[in-house]
N, C-alpha and C. Protein backbone atom coordinates (compact mmCIF):
# COMPACT_ATOMS: atom_id res chain seq x y z
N UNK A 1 111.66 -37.60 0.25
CA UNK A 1 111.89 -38.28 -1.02
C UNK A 1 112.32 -39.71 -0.72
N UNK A 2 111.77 -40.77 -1.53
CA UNK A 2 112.20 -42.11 -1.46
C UNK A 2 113.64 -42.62 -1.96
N UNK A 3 114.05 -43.73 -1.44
CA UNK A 3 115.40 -44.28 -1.87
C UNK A 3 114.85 -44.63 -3.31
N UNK A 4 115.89 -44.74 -4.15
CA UNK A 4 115.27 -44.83 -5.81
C UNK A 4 115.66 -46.37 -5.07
N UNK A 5 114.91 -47.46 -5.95
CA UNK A 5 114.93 -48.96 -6.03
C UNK A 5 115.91 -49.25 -7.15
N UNK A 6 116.33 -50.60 -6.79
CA UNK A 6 116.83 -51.05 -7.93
C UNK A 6 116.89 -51.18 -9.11
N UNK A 7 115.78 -51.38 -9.70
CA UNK A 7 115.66 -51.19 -10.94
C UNK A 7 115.61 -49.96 -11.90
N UNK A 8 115.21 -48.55 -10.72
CA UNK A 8 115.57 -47.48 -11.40
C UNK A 8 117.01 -46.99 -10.95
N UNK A 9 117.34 -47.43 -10.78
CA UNK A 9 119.19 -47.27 -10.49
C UNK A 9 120.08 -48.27 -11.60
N UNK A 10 119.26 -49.18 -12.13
CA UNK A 10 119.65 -50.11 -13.61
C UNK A 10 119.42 -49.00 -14.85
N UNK A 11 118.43 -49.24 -14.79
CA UNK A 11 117.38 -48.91 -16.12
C UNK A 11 118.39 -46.96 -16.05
N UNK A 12 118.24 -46.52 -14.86
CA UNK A 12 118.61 -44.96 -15.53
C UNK A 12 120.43 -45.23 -15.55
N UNK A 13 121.02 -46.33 -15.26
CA UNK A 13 122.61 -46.04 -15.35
C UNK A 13 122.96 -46.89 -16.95
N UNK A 14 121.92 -47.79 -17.16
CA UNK A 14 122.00 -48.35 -18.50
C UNK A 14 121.75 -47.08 -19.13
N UNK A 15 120.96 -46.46 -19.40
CA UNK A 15 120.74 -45.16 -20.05
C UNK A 15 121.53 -44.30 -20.15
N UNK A 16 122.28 -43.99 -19.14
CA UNK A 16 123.09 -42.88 -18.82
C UNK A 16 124.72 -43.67 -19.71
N UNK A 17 125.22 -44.86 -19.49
CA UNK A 17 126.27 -45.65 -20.48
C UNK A 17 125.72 -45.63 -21.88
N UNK A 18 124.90 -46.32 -21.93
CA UNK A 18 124.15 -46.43 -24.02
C UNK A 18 124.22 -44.98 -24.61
N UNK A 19 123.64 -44.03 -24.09
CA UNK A 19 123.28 -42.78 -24.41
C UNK A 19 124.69 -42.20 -24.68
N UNK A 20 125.14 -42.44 -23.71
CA UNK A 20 126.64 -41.69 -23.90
C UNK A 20 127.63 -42.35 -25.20
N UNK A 21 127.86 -43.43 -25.39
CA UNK A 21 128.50 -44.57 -25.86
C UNK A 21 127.47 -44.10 -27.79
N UNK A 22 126.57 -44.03 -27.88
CA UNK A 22 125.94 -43.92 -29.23
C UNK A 22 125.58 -42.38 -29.13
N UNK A 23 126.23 -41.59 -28.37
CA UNK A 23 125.80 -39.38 -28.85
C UNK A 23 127.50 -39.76 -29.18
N UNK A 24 128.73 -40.47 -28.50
CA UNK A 24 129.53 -39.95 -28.85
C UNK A 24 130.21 -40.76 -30.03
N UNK A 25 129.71 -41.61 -30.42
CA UNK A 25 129.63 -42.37 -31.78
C UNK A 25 129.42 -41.10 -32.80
N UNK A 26 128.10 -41.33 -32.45
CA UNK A 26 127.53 -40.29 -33.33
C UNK A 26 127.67 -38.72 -34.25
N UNK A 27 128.00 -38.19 -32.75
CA UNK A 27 128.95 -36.99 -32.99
C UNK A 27 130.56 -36.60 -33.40
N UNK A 28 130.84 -38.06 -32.76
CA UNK A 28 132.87 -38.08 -33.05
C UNK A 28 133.24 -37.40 -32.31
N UNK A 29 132.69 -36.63 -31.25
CA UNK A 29 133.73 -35.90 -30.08
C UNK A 29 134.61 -36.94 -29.81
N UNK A 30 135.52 -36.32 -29.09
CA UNK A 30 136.69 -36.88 -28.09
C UNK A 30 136.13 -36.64 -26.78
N UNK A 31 136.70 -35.09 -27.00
CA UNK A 31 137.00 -34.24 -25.47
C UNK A 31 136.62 -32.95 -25.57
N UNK A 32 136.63 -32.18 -24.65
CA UNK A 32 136.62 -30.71 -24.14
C UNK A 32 135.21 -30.58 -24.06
N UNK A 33 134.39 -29.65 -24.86
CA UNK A 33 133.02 -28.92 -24.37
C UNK A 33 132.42 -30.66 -25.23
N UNK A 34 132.63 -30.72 -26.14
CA UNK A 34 131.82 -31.66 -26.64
C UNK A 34 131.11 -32.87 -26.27
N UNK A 35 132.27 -33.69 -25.83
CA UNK A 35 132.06 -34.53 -24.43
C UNK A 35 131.29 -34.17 -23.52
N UNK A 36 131.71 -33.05 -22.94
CA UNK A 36 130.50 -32.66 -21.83
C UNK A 36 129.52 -32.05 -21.61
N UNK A 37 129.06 -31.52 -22.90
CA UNK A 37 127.76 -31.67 -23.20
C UNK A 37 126.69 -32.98 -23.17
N UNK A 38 127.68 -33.80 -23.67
CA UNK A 38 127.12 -35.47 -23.71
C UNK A 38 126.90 -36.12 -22.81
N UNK A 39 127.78 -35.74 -21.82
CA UNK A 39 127.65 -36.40 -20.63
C UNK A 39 127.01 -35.86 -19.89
N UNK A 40 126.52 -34.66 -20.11
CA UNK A 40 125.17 -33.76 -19.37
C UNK A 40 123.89 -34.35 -19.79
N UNK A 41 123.72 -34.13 -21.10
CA UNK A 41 122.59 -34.59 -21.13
C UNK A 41 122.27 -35.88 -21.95
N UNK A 42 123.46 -37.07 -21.39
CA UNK A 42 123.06 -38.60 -21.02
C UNK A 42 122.69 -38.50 -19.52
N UNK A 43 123.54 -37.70 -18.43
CA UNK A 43 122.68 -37.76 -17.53
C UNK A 43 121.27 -37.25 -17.37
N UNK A 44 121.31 -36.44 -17.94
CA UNK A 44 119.82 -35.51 -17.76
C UNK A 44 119.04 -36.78 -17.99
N UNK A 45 119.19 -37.71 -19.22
CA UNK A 45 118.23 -38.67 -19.87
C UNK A 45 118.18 -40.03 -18.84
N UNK A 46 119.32 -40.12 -17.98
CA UNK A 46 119.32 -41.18 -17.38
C UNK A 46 118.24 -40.89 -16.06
N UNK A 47 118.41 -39.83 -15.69
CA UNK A 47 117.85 -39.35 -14.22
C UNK A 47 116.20 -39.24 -14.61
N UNK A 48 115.79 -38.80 -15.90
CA UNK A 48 114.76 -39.02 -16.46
C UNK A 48 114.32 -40.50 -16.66
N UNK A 49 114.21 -41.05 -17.10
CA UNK A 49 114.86 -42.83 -17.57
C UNK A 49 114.43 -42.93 -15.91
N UNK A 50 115.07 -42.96 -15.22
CA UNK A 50 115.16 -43.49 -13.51
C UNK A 50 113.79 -43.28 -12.70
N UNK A 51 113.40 -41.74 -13.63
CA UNK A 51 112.46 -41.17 -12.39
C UNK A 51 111.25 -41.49 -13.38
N UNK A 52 110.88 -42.27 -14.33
CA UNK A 52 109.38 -42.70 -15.11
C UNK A 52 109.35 -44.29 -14.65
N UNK A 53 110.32 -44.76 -14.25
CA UNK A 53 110.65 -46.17 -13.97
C UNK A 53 108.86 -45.97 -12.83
N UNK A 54 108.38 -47.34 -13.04
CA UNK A 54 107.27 -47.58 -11.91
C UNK A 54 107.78 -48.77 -11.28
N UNK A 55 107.50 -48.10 -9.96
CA UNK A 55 107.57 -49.24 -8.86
C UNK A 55 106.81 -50.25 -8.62
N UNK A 56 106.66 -51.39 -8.14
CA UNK A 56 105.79 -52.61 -7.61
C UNK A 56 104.36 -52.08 -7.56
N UNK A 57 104.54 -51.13 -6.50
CA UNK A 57 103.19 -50.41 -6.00
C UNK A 57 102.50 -49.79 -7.04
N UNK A 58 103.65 -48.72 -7.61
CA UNK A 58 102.61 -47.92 -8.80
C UNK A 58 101.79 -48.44 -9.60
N UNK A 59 102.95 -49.74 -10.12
CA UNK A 59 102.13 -50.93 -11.43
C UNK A 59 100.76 -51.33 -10.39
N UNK A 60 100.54 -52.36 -9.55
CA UNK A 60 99.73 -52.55 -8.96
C UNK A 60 98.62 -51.51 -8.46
N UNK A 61 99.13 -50.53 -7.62
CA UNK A 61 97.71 -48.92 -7.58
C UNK A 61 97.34 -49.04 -9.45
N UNK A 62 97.91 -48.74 -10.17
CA UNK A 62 97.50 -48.46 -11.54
C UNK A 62 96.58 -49.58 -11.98
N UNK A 63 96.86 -50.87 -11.90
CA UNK A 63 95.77 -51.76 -12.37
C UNK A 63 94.41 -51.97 -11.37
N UNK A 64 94.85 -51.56 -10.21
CA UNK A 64 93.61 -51.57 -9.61
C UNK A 64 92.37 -50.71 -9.80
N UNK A 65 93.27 -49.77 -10.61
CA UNK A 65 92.05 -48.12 -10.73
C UNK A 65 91.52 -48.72 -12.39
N UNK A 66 92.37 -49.09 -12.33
CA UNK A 66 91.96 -49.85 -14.52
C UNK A 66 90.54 -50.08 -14.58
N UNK A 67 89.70 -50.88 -14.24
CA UNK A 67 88.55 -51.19 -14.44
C UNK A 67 87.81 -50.08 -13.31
N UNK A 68 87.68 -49.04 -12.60
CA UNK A 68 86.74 -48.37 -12.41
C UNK A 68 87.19 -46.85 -13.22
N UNK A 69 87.53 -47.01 -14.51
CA UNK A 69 87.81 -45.87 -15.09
C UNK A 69 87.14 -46.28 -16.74
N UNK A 70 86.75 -47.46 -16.55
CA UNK A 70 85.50 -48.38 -17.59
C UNK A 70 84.37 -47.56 -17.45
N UNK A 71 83.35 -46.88 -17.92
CA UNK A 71 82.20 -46.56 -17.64
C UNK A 71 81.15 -47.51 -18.23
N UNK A 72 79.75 -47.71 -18.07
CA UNK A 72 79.38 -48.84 -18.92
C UNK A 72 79.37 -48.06 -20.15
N UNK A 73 78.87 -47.16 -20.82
CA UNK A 73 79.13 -45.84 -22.18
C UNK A 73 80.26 -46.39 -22.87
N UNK A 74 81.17 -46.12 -22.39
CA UNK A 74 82.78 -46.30 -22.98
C UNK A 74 82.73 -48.58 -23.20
N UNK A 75 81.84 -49.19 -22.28
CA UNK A 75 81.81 -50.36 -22.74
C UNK A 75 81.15 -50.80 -23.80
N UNK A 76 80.03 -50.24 -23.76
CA UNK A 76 79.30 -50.60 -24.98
C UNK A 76 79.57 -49.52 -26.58
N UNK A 77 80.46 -48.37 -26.35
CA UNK A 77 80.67 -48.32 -27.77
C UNK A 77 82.17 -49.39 -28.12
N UNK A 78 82.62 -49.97 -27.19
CA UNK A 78 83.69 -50.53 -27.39
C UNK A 78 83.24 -52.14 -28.04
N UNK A 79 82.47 -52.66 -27.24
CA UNK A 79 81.35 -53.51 -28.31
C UNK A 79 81.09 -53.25 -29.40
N UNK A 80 80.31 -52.16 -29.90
CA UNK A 80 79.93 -51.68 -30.98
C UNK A 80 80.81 -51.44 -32.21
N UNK A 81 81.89 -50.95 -31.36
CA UNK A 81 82.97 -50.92 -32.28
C UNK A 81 83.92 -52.08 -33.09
N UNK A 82 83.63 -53.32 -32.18
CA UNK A 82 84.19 -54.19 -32.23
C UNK A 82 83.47 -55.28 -33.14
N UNK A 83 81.66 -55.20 -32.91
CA UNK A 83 80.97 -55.61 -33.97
C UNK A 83 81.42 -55.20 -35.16
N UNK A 84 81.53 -54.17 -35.87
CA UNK A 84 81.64 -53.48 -36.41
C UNK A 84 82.17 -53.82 -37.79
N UNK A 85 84.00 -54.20 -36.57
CA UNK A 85 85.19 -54.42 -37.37
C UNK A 85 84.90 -55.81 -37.44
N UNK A 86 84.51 -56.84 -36.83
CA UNK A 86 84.97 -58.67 -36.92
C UNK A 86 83.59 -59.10 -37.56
């Protein structure tokens, strides 16, 4: 398994504070089970949050596959479609 990067170590601990900070707004807990329910699953949401985060690479592999997933079919009703509407 990879070291998580920076930005998913932001993005899921921002998540994991906001989440927590507006369920317990929300709900009015204090303390006991209530709270920690919240704080379960702000983490659950943060570690989620962390692990959809894309890396440098992913974004980049992903746009490279972008245009051979074009067929010419899928180009020309996209033309067609586009006549259509303008």
């Amino acid at each position: 398994m990879s070291r998580p990067t920076p930005a998913q170590i932001a993005y899921g601990s921002a998540t994991v504070v906001f989440s927590t900070l507006v369920m317990l707004l929300l709900t009015g807990a204090e303390a006991g089970p209530g709270a920690a329910v919240i704080a379960l699953a702000a983490l659950a949401l943060g570690l989620l949050v962390a692990a959809l985060v894309r890396t440098p690479r992913e974004r980049a592999d992903a746009a490279a596959r972008l245009p051979e997933q074009r067929t010419p079919a899928h180009a020309a009703s996209a033309v067609q479609e586009h006549s259509l509407h303008g």
